[in-house]
PDB file of N, CA and C in Angstrom:
ATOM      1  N   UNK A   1      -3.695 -23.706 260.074  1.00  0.00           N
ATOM      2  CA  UNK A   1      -4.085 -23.193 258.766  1.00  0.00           C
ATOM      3  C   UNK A   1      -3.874 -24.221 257.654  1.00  0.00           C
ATOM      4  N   UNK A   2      -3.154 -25.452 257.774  1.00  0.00           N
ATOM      5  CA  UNK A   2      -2.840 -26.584 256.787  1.00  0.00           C
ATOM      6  C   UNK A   2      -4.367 -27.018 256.617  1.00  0.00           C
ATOM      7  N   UNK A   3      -5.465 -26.984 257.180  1.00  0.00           N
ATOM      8  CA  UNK A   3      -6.662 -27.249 256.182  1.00  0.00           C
ATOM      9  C   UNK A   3      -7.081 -26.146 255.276  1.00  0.00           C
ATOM     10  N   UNK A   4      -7.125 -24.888 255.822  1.00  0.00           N
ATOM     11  CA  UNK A   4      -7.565 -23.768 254.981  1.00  0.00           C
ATOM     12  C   UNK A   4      -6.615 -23.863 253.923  1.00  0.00           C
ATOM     13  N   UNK A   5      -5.367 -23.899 254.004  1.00  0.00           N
ATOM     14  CA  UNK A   5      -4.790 -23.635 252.691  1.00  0.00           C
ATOM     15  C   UNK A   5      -4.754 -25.170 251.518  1.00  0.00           C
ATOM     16  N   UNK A   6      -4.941 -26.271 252.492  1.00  0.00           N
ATOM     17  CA  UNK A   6      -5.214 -27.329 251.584  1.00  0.00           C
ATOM     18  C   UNK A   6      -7.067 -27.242 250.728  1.00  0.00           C
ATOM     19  N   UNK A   7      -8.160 -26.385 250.974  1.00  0.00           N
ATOM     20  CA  UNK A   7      -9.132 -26.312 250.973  1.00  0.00           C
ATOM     21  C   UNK A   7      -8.774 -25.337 249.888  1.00  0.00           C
ATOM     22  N   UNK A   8      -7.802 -23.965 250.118  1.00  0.00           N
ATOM     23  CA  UNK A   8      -7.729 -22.871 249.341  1.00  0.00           C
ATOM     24  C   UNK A   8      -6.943 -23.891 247.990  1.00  0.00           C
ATOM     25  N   UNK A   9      -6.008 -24.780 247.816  1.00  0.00           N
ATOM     26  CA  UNK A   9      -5.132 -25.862 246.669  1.00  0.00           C
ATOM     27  C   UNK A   9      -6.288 -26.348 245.831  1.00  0.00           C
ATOM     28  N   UNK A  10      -7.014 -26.754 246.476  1.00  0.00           N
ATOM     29  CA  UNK A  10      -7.985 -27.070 246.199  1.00  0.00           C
ATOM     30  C   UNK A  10      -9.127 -26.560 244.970  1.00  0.00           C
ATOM     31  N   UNK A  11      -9.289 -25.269 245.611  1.00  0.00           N
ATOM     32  CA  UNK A  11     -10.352 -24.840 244.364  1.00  0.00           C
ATOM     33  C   UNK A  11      -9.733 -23.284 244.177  1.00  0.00           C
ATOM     34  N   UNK A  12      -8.740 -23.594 243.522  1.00  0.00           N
ATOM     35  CA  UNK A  12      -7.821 -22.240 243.231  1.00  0.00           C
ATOM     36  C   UNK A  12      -8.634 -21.465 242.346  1.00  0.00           C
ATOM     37  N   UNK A  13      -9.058 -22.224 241.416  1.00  0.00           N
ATOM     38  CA  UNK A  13     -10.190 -21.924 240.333  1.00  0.00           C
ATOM     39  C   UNK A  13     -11.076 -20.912 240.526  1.00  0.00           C
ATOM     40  N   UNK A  14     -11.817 -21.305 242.249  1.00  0.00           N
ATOM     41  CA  UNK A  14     -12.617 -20.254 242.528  1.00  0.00           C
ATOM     42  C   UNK A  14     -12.316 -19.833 244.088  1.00  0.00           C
ATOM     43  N   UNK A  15     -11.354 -19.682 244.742  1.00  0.00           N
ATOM     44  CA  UNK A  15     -11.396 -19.593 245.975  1.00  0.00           C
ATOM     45  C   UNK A  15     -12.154 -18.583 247.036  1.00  0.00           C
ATOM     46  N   UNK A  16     -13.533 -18.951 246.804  1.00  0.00           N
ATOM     47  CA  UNK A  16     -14.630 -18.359 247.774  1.00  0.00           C
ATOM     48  C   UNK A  16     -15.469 -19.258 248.692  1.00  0.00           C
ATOM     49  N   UNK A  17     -15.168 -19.863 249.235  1.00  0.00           N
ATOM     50  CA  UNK A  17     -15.922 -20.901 250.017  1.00  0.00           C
ATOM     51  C   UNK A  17     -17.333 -19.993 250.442  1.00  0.00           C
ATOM     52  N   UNK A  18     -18.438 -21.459 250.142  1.00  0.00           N
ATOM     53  CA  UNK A  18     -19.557 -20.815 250.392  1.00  0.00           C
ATOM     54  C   UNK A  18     -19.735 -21.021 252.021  1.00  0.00           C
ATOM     55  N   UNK A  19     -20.813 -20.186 252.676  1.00  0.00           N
ATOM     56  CA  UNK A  19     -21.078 -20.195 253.875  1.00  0.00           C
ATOM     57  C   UNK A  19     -20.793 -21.682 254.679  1.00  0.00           C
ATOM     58  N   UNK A  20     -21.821 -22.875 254.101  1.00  0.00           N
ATOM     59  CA  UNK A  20     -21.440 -24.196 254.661  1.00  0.00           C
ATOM     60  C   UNK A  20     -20.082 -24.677 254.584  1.00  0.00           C
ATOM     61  N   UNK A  21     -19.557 -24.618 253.758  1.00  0.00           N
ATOM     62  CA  UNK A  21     -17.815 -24.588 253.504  1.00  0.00           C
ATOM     63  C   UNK A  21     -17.229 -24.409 254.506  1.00  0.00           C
ATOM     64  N   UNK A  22     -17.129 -22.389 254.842  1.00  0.00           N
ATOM     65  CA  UNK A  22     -16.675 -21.990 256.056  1.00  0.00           C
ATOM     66  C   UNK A  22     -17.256 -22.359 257.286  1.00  0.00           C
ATOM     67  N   UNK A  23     -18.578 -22.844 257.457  1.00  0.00           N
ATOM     68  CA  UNK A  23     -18.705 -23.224 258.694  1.00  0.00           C
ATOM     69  C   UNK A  23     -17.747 -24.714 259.121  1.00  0.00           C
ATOM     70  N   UNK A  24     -17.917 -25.296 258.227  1.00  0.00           N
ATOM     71  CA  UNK A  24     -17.091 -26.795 258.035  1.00  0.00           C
ATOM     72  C   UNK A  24     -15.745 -25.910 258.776  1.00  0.00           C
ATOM     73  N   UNK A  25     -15.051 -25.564 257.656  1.00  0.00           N
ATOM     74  CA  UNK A  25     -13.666 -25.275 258.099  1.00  0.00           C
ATOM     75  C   UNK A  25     -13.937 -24.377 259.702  1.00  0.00           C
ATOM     76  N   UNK A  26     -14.608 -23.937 259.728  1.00  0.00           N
ATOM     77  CA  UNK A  26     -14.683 -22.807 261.094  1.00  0.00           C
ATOM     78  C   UNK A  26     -14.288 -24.140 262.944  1.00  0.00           C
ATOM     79  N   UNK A  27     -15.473 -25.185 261.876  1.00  0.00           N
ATOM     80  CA  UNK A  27     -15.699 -26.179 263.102  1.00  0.00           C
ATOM     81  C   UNK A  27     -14.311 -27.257 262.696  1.00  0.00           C
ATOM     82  N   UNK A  28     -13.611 -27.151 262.365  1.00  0.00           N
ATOM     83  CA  UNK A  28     -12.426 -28.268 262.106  1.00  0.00           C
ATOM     84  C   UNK A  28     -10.976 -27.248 262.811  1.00  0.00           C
ATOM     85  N   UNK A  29     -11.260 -26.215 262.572  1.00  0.00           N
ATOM     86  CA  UNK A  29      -9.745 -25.128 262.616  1.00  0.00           C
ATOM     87  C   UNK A  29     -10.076 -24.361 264.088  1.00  0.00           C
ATOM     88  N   UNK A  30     -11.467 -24.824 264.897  1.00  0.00           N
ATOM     89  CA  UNK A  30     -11.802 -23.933 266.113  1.00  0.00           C
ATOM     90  C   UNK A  30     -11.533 -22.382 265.825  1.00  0.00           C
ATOM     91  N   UNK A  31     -11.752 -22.109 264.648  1.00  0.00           N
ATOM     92  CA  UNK A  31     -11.926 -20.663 264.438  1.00  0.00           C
ATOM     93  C   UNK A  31     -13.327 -20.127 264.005  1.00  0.00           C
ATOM     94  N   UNK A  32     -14.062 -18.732 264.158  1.00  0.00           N
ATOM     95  CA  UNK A  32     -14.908 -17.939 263.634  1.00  0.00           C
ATOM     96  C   UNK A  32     -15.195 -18.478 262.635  1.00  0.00           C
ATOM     97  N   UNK A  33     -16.714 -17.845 262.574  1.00  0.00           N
ATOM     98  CA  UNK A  33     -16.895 -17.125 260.597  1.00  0.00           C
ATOM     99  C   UNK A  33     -16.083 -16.308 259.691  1.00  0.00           C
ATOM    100  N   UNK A  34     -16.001 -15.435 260.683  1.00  0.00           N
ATOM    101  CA  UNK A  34     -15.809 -13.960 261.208  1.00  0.00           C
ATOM    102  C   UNK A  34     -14.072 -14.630 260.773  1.00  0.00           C
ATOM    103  N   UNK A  35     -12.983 -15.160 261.443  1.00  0.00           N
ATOM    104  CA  UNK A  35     -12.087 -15.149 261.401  1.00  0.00           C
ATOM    105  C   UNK A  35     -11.436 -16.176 260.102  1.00  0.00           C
ATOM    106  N   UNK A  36     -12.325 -17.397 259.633  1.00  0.00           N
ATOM    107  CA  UNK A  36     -12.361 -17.516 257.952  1.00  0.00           C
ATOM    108  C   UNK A  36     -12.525 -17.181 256.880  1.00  0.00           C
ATOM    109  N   UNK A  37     -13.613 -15.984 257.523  1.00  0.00           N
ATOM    110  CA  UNK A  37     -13.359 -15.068 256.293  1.00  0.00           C
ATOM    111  C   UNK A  37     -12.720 -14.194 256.165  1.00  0.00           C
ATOM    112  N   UNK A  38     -12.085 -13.761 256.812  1.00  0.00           N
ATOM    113  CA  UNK A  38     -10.684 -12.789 256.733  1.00  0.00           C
ATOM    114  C   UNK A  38      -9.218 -13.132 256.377  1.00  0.00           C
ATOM    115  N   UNK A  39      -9.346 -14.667 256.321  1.00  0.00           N
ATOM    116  CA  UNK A  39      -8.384 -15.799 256.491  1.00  0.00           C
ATOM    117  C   UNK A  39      -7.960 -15.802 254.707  1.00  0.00           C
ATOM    118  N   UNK A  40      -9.148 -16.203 254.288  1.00  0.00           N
ATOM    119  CA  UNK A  40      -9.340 -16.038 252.885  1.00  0.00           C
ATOM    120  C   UNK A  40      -9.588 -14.521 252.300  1.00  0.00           C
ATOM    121  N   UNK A  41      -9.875 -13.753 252.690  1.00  0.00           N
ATOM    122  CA  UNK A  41     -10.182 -12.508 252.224  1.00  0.00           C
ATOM    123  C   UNK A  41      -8.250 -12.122 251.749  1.00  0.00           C
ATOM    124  N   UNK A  42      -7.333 -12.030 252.736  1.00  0.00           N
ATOM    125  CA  UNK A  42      -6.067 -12.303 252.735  1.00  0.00           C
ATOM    126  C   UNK A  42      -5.349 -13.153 251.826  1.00  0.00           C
ATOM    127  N   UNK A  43      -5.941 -14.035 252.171  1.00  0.00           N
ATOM    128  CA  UNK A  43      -5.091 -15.471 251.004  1.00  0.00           C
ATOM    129  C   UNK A  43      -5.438 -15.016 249.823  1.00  0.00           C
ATOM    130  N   UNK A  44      -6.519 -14.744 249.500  1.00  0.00           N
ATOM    131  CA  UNK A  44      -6.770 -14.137 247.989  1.00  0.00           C
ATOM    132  C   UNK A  44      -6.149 -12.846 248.113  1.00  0.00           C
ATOM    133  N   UNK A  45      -5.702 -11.709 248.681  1.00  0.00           N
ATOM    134  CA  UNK A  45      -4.867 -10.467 248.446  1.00  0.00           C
ATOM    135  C   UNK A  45      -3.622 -10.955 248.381  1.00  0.00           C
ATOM    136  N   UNK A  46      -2.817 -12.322 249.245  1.00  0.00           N
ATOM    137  CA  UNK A  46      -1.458 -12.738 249.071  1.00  0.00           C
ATOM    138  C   UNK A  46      -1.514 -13.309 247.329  1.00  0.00           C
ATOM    139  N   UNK A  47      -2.290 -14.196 247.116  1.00  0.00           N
ATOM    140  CA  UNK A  47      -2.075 -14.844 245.696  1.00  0.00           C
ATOM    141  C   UNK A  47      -2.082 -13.695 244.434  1.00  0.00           C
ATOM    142  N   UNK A  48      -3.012 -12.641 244.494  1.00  0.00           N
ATOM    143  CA  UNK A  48      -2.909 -11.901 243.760  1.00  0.00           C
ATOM    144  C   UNK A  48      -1.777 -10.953 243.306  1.00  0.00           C
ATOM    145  N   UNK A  49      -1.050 -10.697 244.606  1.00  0.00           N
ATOM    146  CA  UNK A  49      -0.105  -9.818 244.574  1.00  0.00           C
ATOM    147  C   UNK A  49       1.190 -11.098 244.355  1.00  0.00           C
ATOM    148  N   UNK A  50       0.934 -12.282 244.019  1.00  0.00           N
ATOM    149  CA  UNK A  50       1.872 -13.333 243.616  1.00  0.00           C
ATOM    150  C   UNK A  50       2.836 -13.774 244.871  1.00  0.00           C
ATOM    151  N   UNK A  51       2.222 -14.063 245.971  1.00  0.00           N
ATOM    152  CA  UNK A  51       2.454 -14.569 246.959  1.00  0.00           C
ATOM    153  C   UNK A  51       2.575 -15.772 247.061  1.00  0.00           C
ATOM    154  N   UNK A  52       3.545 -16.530 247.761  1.00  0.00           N
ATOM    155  CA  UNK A  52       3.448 -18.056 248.145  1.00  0.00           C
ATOM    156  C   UNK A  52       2.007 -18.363 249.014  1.00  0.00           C
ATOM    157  N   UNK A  53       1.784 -19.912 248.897  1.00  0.00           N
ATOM    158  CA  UNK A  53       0.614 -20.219 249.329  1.00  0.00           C
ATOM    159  C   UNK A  53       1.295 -21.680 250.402  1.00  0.00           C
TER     160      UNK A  53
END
């Protein structure tokens, strides 16, 4: 997950990676679509509720 969350440091600003984004990360982390976007769907419910990142 040290790329997703260096990717999420990244554009805190807007953290929604567009489709090509997640495929990038999908093919670097050997994970899903399906399982990056839930990855982040999360990371944005942890930050909101003022969670460490």
């Amino acid at each position: 997950t040290a790329k997703l969350k260096a990717w999420l440091s990244e554009h805190i600003d807007h953290p929604y990676p567009t489709r090509e984004d997640k495929i990038n990360l999908a093919a670097q982390c050997s994970m899903t679509l399906t399982q990056i976007s839930t990855w982040f769907a999360n990371a944005r419910r942890r930050m909101k509720k003022g969670g460490d990142m």
